[in-house]
C-alpha atoms as a PDB file:
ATOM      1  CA  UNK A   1      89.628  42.924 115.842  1.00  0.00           C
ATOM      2  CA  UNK A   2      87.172  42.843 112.848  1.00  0.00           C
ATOM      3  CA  UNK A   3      85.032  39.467 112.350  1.00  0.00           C
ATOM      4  CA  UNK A   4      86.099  37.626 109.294  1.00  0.00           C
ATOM      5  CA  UNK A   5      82.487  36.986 108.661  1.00  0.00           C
ATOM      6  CA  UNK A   6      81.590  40.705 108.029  1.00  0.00           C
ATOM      7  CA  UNK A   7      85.311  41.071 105.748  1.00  0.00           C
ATOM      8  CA  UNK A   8      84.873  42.669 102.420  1.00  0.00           C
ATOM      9  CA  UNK A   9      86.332  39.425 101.017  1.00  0.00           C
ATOM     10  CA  UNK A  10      83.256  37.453 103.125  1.00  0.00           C
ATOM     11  CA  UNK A  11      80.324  39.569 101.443  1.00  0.00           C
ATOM     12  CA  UNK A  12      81.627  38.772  97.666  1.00  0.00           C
ATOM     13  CA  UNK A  13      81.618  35.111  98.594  1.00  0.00           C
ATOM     14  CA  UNK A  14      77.809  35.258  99.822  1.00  0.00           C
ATOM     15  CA  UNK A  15      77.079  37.457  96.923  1.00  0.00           C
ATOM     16  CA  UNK A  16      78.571  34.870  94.505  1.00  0.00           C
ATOM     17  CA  UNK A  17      76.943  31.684  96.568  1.00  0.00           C
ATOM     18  CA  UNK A  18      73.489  33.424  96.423  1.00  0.00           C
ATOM     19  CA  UNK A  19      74.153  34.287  92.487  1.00  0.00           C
ATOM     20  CA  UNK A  20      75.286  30.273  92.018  1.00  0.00           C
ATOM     21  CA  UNK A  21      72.091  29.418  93.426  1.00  0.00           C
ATOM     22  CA  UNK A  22      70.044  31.417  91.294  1.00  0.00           C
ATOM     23  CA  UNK A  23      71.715  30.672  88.257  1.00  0.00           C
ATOM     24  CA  UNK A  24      71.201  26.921  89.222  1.00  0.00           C
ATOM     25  CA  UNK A  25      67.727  27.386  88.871  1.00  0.00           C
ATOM     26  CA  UNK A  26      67.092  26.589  92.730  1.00  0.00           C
ATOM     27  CA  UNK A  27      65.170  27.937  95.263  1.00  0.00           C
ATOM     28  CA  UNK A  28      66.520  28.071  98.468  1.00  0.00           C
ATOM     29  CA  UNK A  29      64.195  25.455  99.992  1.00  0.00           C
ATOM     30  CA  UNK A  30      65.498  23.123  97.060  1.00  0.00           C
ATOM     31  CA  UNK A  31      68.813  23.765  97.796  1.00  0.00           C
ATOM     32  CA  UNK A  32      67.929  23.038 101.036  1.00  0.00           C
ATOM     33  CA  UNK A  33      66.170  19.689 100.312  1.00  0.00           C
ATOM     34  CA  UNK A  34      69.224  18.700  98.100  1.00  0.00           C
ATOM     35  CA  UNK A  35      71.612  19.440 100.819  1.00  0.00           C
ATOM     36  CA  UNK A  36      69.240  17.395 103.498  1.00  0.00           C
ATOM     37  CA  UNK A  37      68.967  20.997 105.575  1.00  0.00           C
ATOM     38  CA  UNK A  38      66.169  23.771 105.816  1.00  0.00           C
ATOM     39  CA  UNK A  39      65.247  26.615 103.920  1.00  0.00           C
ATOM     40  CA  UNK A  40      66.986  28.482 107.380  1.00  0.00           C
ATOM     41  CA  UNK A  41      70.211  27.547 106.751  1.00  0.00           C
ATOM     42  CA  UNK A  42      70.509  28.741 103.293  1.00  0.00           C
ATOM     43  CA  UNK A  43      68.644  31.901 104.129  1.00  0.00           C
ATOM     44  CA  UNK A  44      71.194  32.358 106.737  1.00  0.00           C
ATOM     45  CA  UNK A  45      74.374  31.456 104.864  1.00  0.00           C
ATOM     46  CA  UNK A  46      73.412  33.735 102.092  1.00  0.00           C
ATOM     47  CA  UNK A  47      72.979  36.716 104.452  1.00  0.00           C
ATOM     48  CA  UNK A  48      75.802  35.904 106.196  1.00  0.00           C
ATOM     49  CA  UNK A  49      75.103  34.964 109.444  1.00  0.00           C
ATOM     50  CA  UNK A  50      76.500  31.445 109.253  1.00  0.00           C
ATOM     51  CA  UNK A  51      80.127  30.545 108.244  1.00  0.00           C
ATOM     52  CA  UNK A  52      80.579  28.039 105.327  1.00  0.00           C
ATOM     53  CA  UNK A  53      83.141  25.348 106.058  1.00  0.00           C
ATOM     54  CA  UNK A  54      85.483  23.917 102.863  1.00  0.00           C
ATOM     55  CA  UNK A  55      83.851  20.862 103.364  1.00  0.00           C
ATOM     56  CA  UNK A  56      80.284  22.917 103.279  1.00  0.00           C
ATOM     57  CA  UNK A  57      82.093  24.917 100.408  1.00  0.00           C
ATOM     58  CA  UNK A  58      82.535  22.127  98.032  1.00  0.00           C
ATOM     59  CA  UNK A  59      79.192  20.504  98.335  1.00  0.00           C
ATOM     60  CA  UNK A  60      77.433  23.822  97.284  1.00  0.00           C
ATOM     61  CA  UNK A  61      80.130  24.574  94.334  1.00  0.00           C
ATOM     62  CA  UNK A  62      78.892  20.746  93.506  1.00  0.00           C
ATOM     63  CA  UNK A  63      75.539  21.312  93.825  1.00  0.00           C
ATOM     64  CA  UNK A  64      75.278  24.932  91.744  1.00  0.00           C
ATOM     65  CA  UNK A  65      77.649  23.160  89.489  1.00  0.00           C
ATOM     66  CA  UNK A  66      80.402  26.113  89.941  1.00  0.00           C
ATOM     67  CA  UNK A  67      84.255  25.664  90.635  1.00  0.00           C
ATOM     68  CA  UNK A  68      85.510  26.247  93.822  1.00  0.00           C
ATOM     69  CA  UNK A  69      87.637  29.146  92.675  1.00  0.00           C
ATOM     70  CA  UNK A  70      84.371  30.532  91.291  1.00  0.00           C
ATOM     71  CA  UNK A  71      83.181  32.161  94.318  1.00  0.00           C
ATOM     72  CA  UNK A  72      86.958  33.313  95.625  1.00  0.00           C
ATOM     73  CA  UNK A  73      87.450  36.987  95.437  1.00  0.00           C
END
C-alpha cells in the first residue's frame, strides 16, 4: 500500500504551499517565526516529509493569505 504522503495529489499540495509562501513574500524562517516554529519544519513540510494537519492547513492558507481550496488539487 502506497503512502499518502508520496500521492500525486500530496506533491501538488506542497508545490502549491511552497508557491503560497513565496508569493507571500516570506521566507521560510519568517514563516516560521509567524507560525512560532523553526525554519525545519517548513523546510520539511515543503519537501514533504511532514504531514500537514487541517488544523495546520488553515493557519498557513491564513498566513499566505490563500483559500483553503487554493492548494486542493
Amino acid at each position: 500500500m502506497k503512502k499518502t504522503i508520496y500521492d500525486d495529489d500530496y506533491k501538488v499540495f506542497v508545490r502549491k504551499l511552497k508557491k503560497a509562501r513565496s508569493e507571500s513574500g516570506l521566507t521560510q524562517i519568517q514563516a516560521a517565526k509567524k507560525l512560532g516554529s523553526t525554519q525545519a519544519y517548513i523546510s520539511k513540510v515543503e519537501s514533504g516529509q511532514l504531514r500537514v494537519d487541517v488544523s495546520q492547513l488553515k493557519t498557513f492558507a491564513t498566513m499566505y493569505g490563500k483559500s483553503i481550496s487554493y492548494f486542493l488539487k
